[in-house]
Protein backbone atom coordinates (compact mmCIF):
# COMPACT_ATOMS: atom_id res chain seq x y z
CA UNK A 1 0.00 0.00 0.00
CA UNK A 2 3.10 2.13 -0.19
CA UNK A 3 3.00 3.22 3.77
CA UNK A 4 6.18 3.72 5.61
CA UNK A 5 6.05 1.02 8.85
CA UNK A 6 8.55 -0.38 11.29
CA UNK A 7 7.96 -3.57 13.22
CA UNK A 8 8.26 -2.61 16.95
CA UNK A 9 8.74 -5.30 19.30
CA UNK A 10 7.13 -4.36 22.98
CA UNK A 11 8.44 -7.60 24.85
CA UNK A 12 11.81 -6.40 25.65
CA UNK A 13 12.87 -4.47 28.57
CA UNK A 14 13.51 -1.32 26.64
CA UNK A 15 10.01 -1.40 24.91
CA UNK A 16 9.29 2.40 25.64
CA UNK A 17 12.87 3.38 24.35
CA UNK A 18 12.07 1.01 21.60
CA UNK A 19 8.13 2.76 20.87
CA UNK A 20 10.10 6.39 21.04
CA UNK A 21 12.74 5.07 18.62
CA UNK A 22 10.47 3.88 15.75
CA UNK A 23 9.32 7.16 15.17
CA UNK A 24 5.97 6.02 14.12
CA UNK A 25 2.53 8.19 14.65
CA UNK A 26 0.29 5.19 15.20
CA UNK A 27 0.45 1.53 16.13
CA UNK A 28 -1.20 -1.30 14.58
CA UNK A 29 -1.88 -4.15 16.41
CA UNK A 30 -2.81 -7.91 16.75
CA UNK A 31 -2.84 -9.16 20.21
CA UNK A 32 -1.68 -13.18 21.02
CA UNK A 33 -4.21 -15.55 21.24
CA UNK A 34 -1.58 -18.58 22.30
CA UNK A 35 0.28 -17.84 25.43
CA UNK A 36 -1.73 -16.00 27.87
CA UNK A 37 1.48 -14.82 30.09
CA UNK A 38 2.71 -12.41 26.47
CA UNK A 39 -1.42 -12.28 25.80
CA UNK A 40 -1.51 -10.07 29.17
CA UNK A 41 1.86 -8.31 28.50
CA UNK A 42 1.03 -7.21 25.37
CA UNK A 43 -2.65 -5.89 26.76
CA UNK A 44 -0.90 -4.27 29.37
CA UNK A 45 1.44 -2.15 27.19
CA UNK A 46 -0.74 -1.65 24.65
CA UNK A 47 -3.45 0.29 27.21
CA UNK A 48 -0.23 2.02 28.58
CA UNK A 49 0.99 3.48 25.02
CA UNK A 50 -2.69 4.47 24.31
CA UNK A 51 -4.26 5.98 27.67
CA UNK A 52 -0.89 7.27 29.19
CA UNK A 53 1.53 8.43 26.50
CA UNK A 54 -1.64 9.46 24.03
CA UNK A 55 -0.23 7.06 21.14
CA UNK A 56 -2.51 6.12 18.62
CA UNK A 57 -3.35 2.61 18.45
CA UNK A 58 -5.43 0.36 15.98
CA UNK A 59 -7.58 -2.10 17.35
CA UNK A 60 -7.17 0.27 20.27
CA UNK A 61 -7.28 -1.03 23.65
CA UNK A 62 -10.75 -1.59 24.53
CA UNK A 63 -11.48 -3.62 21.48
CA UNK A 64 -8.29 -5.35 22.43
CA UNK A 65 -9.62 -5.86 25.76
CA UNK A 66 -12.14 -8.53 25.10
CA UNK A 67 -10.58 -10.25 22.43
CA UNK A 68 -9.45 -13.73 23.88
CA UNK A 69 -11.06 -13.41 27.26
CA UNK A 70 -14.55 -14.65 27.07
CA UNK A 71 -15.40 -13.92 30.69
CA UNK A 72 -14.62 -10.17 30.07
CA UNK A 73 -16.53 -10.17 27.03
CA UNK A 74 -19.63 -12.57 28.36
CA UNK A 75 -19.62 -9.59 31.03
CA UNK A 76 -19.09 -6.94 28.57
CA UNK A 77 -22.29 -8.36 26.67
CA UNK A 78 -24.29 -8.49 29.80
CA UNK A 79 -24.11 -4.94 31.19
CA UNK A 80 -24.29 -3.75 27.88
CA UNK A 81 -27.69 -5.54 27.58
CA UNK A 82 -27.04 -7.40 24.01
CA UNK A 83 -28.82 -10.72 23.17
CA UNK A 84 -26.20 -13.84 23.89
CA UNK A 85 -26.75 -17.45 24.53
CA UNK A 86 -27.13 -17.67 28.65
CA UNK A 87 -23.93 -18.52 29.87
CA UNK A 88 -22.59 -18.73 33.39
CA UNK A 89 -19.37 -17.85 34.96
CA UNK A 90 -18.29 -19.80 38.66
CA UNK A 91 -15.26 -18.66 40.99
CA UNK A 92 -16.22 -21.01 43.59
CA UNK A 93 -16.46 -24.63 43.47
CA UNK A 94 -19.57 -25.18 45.50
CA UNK A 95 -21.50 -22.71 42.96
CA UNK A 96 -20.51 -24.57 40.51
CA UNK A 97 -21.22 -27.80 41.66
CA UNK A 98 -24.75 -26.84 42.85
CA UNK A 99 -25.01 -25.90 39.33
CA UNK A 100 -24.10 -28.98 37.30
CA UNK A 101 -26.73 -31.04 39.99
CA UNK A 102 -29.87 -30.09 38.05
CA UNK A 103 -28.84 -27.80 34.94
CA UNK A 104 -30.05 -28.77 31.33
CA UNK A 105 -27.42 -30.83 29.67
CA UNK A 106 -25.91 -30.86 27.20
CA UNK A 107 -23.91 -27.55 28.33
CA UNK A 108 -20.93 -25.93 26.72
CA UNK A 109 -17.83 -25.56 28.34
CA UNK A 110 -15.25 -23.02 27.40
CA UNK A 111 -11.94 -21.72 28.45
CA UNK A 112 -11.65 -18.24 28.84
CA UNK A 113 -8.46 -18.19 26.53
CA UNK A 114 -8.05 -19.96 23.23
CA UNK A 115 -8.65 -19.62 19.62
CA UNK A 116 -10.80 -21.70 16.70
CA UNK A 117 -12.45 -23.89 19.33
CA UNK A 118 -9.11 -25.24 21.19
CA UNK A 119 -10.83 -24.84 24.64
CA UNK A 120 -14.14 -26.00 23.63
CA UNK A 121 -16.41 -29.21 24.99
CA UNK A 122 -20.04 -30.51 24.57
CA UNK A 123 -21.25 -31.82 27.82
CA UNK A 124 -23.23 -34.32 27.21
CA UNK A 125 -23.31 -35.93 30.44
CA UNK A 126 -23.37 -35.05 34.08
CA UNK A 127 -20.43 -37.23 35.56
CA UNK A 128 -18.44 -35.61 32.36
CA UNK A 129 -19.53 -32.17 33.72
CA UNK A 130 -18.61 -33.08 37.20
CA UNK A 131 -15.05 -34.28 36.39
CA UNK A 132 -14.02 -30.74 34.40
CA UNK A 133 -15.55 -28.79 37.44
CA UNK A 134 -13.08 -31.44 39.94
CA UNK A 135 -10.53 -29.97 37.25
CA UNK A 136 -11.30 -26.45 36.90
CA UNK A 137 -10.75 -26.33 40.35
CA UNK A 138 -8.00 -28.43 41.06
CA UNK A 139 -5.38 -28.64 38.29
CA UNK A 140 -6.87 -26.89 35.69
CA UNK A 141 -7.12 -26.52 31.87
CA UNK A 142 -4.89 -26.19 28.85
CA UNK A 143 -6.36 -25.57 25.36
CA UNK A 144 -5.56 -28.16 23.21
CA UNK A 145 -1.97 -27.14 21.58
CA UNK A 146 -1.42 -24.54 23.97
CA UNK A 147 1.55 -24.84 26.03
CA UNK A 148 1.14 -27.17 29.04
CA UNK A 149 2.30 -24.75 32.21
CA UNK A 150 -0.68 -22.19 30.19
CA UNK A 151 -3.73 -23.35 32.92
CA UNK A 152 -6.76 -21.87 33.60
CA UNK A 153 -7.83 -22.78 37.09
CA UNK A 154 -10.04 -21.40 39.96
CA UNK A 155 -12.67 -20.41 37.35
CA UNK A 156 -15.45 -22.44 34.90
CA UNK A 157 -17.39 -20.56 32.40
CA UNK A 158 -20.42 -22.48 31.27
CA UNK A 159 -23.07 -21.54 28.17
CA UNK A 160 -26.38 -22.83 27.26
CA UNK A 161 -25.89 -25.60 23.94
CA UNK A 162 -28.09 -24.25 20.76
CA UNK A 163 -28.87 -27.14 19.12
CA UNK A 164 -29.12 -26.19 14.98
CA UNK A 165 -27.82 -22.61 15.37
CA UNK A 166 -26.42 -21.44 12.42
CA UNK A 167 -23.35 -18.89 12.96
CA UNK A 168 -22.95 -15.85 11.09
CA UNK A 169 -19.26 -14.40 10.98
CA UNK A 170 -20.30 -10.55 10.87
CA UNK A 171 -17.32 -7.97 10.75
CA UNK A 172 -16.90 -4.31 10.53
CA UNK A 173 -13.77 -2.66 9.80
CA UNK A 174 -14.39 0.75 9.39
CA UNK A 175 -17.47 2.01 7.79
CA UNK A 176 -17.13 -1.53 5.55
CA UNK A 177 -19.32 -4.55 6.81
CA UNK A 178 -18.99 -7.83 5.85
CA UNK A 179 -20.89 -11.31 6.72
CA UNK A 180 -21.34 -14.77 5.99
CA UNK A 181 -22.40 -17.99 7.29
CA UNK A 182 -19.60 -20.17 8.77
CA UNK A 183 -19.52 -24.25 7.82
CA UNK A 184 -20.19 -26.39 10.55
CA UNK A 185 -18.02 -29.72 11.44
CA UNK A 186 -19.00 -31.71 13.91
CA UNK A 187 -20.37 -29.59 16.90
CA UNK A 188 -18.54 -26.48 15.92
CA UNK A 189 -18.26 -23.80 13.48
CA UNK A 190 -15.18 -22.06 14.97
CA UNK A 191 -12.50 -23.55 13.54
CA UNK A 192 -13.92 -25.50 11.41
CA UNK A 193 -12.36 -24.30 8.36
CA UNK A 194 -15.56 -23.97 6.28
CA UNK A 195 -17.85 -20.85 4.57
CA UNK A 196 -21.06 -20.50 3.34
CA UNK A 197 -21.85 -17.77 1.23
CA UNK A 198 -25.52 -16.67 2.44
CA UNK A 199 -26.15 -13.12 2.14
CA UNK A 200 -26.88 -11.86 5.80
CA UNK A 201 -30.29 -9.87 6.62
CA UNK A 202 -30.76 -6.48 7.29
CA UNK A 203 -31.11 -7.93 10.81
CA UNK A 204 -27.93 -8.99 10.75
CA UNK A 205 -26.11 -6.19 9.71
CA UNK A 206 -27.97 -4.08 12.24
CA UNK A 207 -27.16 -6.01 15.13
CA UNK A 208 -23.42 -5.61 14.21
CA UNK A 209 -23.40 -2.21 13.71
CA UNK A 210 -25.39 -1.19 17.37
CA UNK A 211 -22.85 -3.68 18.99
CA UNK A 212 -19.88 -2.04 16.92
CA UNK A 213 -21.46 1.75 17.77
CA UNK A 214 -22.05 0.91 21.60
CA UNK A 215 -18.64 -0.28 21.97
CA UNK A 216 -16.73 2.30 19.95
CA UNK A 217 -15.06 -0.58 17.80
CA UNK A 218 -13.95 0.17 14.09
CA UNK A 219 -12.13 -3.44 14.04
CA UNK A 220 -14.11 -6.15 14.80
CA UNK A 221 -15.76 -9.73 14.16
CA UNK A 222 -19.31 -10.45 15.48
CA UNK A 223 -20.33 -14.16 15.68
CA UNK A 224 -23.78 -14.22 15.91
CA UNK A 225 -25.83 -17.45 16.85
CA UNK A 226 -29.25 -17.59 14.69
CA UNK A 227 -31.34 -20.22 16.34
CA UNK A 228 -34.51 -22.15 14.91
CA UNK A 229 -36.91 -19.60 15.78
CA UNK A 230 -34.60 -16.82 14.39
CA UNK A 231 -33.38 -15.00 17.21
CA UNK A 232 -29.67 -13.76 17.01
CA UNK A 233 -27.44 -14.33 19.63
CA UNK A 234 -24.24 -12.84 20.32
CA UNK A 235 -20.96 -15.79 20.26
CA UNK A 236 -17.90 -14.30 20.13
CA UNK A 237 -16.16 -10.65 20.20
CA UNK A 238 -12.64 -10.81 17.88
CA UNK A 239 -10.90 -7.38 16.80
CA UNK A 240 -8.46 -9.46 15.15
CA UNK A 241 -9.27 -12.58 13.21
CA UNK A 242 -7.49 -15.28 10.63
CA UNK A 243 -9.01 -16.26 7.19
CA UNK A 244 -7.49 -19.46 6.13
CA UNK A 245 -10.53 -20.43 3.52
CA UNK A 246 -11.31 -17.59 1.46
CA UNK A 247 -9.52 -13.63 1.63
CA UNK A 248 -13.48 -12.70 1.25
CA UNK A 249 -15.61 -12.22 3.83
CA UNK A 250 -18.91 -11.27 1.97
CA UNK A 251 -20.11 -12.78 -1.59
CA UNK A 252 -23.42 -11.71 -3.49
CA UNK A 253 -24.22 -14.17 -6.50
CA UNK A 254 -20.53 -14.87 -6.44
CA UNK A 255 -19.18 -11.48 -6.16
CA UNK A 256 -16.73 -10.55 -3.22
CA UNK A 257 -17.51 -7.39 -1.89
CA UNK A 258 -19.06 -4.78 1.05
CA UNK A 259 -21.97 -3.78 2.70
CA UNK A 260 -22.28 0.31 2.98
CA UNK A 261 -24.25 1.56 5.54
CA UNK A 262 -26.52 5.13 3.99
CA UNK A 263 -27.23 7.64 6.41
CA UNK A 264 -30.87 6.19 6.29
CA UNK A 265 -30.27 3.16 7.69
CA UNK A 266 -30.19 1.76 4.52
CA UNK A 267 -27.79 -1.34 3.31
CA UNK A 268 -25.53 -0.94 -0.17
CA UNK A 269 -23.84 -3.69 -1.68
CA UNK A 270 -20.58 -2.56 -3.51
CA UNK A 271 -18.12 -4.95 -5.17
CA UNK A 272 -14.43 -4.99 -4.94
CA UNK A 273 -11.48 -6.89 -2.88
CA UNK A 274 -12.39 -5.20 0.48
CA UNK A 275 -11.05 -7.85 2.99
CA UNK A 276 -7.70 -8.60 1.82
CA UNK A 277 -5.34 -10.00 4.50
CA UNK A 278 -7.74 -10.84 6.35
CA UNK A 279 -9.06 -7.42 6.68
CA UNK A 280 -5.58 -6.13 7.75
CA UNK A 281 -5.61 -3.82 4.56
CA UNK A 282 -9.04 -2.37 5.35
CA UNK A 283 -7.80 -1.61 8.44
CA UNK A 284 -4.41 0.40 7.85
CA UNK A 285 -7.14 2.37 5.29
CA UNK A 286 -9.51 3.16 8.08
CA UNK A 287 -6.21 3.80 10.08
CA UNK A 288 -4.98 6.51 7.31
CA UNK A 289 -8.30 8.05 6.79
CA UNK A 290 -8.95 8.38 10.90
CA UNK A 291 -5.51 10.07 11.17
CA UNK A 292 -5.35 12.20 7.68
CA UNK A 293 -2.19 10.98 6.95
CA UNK A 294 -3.00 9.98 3.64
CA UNK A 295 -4.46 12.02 0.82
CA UNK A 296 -8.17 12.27 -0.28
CA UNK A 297 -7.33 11.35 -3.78
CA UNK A 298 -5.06 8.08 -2.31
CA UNK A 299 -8.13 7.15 -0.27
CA UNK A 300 -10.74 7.85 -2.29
CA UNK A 301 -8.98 5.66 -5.64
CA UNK A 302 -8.41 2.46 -2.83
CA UNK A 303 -11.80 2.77 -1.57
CA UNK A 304 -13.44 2.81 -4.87
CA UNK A 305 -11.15 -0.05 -6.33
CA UNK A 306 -11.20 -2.59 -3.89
CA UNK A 307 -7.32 -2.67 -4.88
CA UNK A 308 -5.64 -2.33 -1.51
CA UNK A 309 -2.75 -4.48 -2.06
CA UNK A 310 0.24 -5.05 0.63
């Protein structure tokens, strides 16, 4: 895209003399979803640069703040009063266990920490949910392929199982929305390294931009449950996400492209290669427009084109 960048590595012991040298206006980030000891670091740092030394980050720290951490964003959802599937969250093992005597099973259980479904689990049975409370709050859990000593213990979170749901991946980055319908293998979609190309609703794209507007968040993926009946249900909060099936992340009769938002409230399909890299192009654009540092002309030609190569 023809922007000037340095790679700036914050987890050294120098970091600020590091930030200072780079000489760069803004930051662009992608927190760690594998090692929760540099996940936390990183967090850390990144809320420091922003809220104490006035640096300009992007996802800035509150959209970083959720991402990876289900318990902060299950409570996030909560007081912010947006639909989700119930789900509960124990510190103690006695709640927990008075819990799992008469709850409706099949449950899900999640770690708080882990990407594409690595700390994931139907529940299909009560003596199963027993044992992983014994667990939670004795030795703990690692996501599968995270590194052993990474345990989450003292803690279960717990959500209601939707039984034919089908998951929407719904992202805005920017003023550009996106959505389609994630595959489903097994149990799960996350993870499951499958698309549909359904064209979301109206509904959809609504619910995604008052969650997006609430929050302040101009990077973000929405998974939204859709159940039988049709209600939508909020999944999962990512400001950073991979795309290891397709670089799109909308298609209309076979057409990558974005969803435009009119001052109406209106919804406008426009075509062009709008979630390259898996949407890390669109968001150095919204990044240069936010900031000015790029001209009208430059952003106006990339908008228009769809053509925002790395």
């Amino acid at each position: 895209m023809g922007v000037p960048f340095r790679v700036v590595d914050i987890d050294v012991d120098d970091w600020l003399d590091a930030i200072a040298r780079s000489g760069c206006n803004c930051f662009l980030v992608w927190p760690d979803a594998t090692e929760s000891p540099w996940a936390q670091l990183f967090k850390d740092r990144c809320q420091l640069m922003e809220q104490e030394l006035g640096l300009k980050l992007y996802p800035d720290s509150s959209e970083c703040w959720v991402y990876e951490n289900k318990i902060r964003m299950r409570d996030w959802l909560q007081v912010s009063g947006f639909p989700h599937p119930r789900t509960w969250v124990f510190s103690r093992r006695e709640h927990a266990e008075a819990f799992a005597a008469d709850c409706e099973l099949p449950v899900v259980f999640k770690t708080g920490f882990g990407a594409a479904a690595t700390g994931v689990k139907v529940v299909r049975s009560r003596r199963q949910l027993r044992r992983i409370i014994r667990r939670s709050f004795g030795r703990g859990h690692v996501p599968a392929g995270h590194d052993m000593r990474d345990r989450e213990w003292d803690r279960i979170l717990l959500q209601e199982f939707i039984p034919d749901a089908i998951e929407w991946r719904m992202v805005r980055i920017g003023d550009s929305y996106f959505g389609h319908p994630k595959g489903r293998l097994g149990d799960f979609h996350s993870g499951s390294g499958r698309v549909d190309w359904a064209v979301p609703e109206p509904r959809h794209l609504e619910l995604l931009h008052r969650v997006t507007q609430h929050g302040g968040f101009r990077s973000m993926a929405v998974d939204i449950f859709e159940t039988i009946d049709g209600q939508l249900l909020i999944n999962e909060l990512q400001t950073v996400f991979g795309a290891s099936t397709s670089i799109d992340q909308m298609r209309v009769e076979g057409r990558a492209g974005r969803m435009l938002r009119t001052q109406d409230g209106d919804w406008r399909f426009q075509e062009g290669d709008f979630a390259r890299n898996a949407c890390a192009n669109a968001r150095v654009l919204d990044l240069l427009s936010a900031t000015g540092m790029a001209s009208e002309s430059y952003l106006r030609e990339m908008r228009v084109s769809g053509q925002h190569d790395a």
